[in-house]
N, C-alpha and C. Protein backbone atom coordinates (compact mmCIF):
# COMPACT_ATOMS: atom_id res chain seq x y z
N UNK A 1 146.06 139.69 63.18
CA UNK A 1 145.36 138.59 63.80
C UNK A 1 144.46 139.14 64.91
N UNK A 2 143.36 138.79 65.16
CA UNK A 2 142.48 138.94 65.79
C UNK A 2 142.37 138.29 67.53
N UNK A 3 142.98 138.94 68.11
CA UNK A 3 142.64 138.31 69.87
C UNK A 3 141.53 137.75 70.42
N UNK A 4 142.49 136.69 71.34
CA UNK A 4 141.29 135.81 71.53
C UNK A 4 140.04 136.32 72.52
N UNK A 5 140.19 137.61 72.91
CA UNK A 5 139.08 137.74 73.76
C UNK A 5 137.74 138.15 72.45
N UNK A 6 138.49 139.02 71.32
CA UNK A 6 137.07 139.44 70.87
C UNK A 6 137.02 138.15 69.53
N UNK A 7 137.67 137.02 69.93
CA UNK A 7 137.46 135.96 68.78
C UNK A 7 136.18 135.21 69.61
N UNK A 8 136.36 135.19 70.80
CA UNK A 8 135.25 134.52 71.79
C UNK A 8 134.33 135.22 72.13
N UNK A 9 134.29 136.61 71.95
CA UNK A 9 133.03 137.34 71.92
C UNK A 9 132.22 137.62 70.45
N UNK A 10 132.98 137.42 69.50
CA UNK A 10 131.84 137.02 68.24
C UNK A 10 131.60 135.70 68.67
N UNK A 11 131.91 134.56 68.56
CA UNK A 11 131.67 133.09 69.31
C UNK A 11 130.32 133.56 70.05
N UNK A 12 130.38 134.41 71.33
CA UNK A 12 129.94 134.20 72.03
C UNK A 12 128.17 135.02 71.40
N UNK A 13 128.45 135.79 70.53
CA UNK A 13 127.24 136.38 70.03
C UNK A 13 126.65 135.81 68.97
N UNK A 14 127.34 134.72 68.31
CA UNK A 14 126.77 134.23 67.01
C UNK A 14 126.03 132.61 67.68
N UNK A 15 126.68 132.20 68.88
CA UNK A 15 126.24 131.29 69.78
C UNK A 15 124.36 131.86 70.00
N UNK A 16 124.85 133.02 70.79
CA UNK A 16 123.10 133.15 71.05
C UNK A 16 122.09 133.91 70.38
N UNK A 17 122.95 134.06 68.80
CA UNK A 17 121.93 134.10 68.20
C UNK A 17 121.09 132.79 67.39
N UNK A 18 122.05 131.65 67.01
CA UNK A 18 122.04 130.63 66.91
C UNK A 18 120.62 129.89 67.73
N UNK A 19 121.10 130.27 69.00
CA UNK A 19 120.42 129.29 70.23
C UNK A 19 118.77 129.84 70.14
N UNK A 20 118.61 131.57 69.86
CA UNK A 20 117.42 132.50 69.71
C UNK A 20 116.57 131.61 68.76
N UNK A 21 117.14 131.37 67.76
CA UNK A 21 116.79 130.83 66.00
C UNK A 21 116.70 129.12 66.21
N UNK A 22 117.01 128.62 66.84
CA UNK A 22 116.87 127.00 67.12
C UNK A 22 115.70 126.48 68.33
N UNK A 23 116.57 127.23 69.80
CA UNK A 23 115.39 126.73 70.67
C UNK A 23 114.56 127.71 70.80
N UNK A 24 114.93 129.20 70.68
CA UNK A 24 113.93 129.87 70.76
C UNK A 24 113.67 130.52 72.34
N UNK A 25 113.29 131.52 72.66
CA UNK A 25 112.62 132.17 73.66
C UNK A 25 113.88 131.96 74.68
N UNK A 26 115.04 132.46 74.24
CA UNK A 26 115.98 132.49 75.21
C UNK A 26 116.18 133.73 75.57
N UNK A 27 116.60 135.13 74.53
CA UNK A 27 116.64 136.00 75.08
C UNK A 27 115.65 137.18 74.87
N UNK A 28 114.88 136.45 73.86
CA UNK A 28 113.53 137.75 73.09
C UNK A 28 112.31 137.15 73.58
N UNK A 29 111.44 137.13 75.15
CA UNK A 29 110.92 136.32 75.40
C UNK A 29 109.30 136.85 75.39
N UNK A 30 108.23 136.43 75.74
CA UNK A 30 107.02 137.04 76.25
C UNK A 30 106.71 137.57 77.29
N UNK A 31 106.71 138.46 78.24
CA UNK A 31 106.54 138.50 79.53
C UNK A 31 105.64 138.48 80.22
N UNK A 32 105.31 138.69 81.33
CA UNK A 32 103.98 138.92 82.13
C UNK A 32 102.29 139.25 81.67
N UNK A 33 103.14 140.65 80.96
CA UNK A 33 101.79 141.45 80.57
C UNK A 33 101.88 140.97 78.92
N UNK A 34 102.56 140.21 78.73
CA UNK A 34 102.22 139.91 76.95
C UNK A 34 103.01 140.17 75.74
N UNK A 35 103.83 141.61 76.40
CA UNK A 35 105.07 142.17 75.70
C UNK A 35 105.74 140.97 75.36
N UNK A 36 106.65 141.07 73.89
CA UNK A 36 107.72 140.47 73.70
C UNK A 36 109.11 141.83 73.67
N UNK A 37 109.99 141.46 74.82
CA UNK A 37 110.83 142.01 75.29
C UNK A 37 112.24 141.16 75.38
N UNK A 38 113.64 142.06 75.49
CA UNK A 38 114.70 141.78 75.23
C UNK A 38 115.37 141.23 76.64
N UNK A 39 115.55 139.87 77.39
CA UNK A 39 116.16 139.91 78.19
C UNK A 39 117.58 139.41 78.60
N UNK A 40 118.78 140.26 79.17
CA UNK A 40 119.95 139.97 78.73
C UNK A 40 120.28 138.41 79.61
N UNK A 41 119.42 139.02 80.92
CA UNK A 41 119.40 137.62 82.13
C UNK A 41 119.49 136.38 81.98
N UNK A 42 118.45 136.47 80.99
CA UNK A 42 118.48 134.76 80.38
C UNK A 42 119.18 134.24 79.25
N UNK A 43 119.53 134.86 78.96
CA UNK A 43 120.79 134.78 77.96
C UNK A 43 122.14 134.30 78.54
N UNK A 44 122.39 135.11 79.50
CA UNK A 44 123.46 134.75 80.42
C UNK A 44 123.35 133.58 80.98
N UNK A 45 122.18 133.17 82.15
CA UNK A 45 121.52 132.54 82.65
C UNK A 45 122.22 131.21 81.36
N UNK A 46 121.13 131.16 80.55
CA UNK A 46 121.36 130.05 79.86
C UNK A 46 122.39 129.72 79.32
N UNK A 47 123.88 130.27 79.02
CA UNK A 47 125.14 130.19 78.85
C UNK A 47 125.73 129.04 79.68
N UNK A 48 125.09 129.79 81.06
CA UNK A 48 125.73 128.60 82.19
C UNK A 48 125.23 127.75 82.45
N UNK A 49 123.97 127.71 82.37
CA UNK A 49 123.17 125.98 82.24
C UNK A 49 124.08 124.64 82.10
N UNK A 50 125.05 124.47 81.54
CA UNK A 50 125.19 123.66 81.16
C UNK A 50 126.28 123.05 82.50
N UNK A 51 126.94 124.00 83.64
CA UNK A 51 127.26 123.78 84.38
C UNK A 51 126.33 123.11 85.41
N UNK A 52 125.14 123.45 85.36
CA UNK A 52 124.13 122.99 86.45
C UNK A 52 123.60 121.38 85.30
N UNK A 53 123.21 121.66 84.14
CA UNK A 53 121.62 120.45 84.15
C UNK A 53 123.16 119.62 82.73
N UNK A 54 122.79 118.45 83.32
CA UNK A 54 123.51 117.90 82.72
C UNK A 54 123.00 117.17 81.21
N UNK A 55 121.99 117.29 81.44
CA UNK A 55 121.11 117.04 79.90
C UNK A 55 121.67 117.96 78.55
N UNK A 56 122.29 119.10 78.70
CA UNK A 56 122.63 119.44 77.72
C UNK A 56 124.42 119.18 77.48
N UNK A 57 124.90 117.88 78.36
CA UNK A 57 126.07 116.99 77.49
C UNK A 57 124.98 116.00 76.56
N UNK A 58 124.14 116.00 76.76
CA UNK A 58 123.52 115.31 75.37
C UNK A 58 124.31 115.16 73.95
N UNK A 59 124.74 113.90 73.60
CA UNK A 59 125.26 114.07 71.89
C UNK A 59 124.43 114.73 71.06
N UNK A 60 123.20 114.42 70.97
CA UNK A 60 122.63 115.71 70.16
C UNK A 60 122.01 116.92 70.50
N UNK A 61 122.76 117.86 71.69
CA UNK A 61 122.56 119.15 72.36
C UNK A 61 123.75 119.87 72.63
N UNK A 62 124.94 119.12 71.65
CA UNK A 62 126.23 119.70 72.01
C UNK A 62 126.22 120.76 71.02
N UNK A 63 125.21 121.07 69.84
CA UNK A 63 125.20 122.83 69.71
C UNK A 63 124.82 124.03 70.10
N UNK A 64 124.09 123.32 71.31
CA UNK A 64 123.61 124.31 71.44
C UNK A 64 124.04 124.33 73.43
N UNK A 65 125.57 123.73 73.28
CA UNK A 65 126.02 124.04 75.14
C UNK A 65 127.21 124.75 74.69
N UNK A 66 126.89 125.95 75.24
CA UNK A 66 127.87 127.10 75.57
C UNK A 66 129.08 126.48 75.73
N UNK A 67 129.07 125.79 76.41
CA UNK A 67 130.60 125.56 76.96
C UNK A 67 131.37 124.61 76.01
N UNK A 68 130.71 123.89 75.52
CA UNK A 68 131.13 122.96 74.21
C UNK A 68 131.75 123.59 73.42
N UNK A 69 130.96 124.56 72.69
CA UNK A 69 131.07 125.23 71.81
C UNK A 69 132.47 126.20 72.02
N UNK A 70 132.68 126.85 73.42
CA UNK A 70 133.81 127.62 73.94
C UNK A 70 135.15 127.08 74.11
N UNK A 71 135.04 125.87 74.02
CA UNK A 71 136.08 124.50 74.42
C UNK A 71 136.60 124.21 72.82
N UNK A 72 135.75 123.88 71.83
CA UNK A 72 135.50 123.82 70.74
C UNK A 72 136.41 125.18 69.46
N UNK A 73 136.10 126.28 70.04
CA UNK A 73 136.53 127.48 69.24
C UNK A 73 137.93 128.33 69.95
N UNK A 74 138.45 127.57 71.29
CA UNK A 74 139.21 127.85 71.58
C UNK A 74 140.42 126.58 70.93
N UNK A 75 140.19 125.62 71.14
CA UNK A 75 140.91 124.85 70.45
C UNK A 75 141.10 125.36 68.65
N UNK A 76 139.78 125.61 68.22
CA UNK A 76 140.21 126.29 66.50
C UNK A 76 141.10 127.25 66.34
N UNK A 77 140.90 127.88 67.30
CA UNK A 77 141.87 129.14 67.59
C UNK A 77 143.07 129.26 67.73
N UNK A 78 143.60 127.97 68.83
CA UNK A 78 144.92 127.92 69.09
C UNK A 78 145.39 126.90 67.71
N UNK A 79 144.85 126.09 67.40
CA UNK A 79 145.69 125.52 65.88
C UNK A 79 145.59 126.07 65.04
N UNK A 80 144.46 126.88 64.72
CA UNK A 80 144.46 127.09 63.26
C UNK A 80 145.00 129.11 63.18
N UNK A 81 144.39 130.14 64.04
CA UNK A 81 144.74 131.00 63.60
C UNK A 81 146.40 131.22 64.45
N UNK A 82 146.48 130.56 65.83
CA UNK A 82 147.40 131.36 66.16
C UNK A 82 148.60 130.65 65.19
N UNK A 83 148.66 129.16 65.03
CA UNK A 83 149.56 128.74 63.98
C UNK A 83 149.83 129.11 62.45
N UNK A 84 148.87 129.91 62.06
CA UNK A 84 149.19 130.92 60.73
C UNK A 84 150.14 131.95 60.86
N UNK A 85 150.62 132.60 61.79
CA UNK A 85 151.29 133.76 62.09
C UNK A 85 152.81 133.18 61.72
């Protein structure tokens, strides 16, 4: 069985790739001079958003709030894999 820290760190990487592919320009952005560059900041940054702007408890923005989603896959976790053992 797989522990829950690295069950929430695929979670946590398939989340923002998800979020890259939906809203877009979260962590592969344009910068200053024009480059499209990799930034980890806003990635992070936008994880926690959902503690600050309350627009993303939106019913239809709950796929794309971190914390939903973390609340969400921790609960799958504790019924479904740790109860297989």
């Amino acid at each position: 069985m797989i522990s829950l820290s690295f069950y929430l760190f695929i979670i946590t990487i398939l989340f923002l790739f998800y979020v890259e592919l939906t809203v877009g320009n979260v962590i592969y952005r344009i910068v200053s001079s024009g480059e499209k560059k990799f930034n980890i900041y806003h990635g992070i940054s936008y994880l926690l958003e959902p503690f600050t702007n309350t627009f993303l408890w939106n019913w239809r923005l709950l796929d794309v709030n971190y914390i939903f989603i973390i609340i969400v896959s921790i609960i799958v976790y504790q019924s479904i894999l740790v109860n297989l053992k």
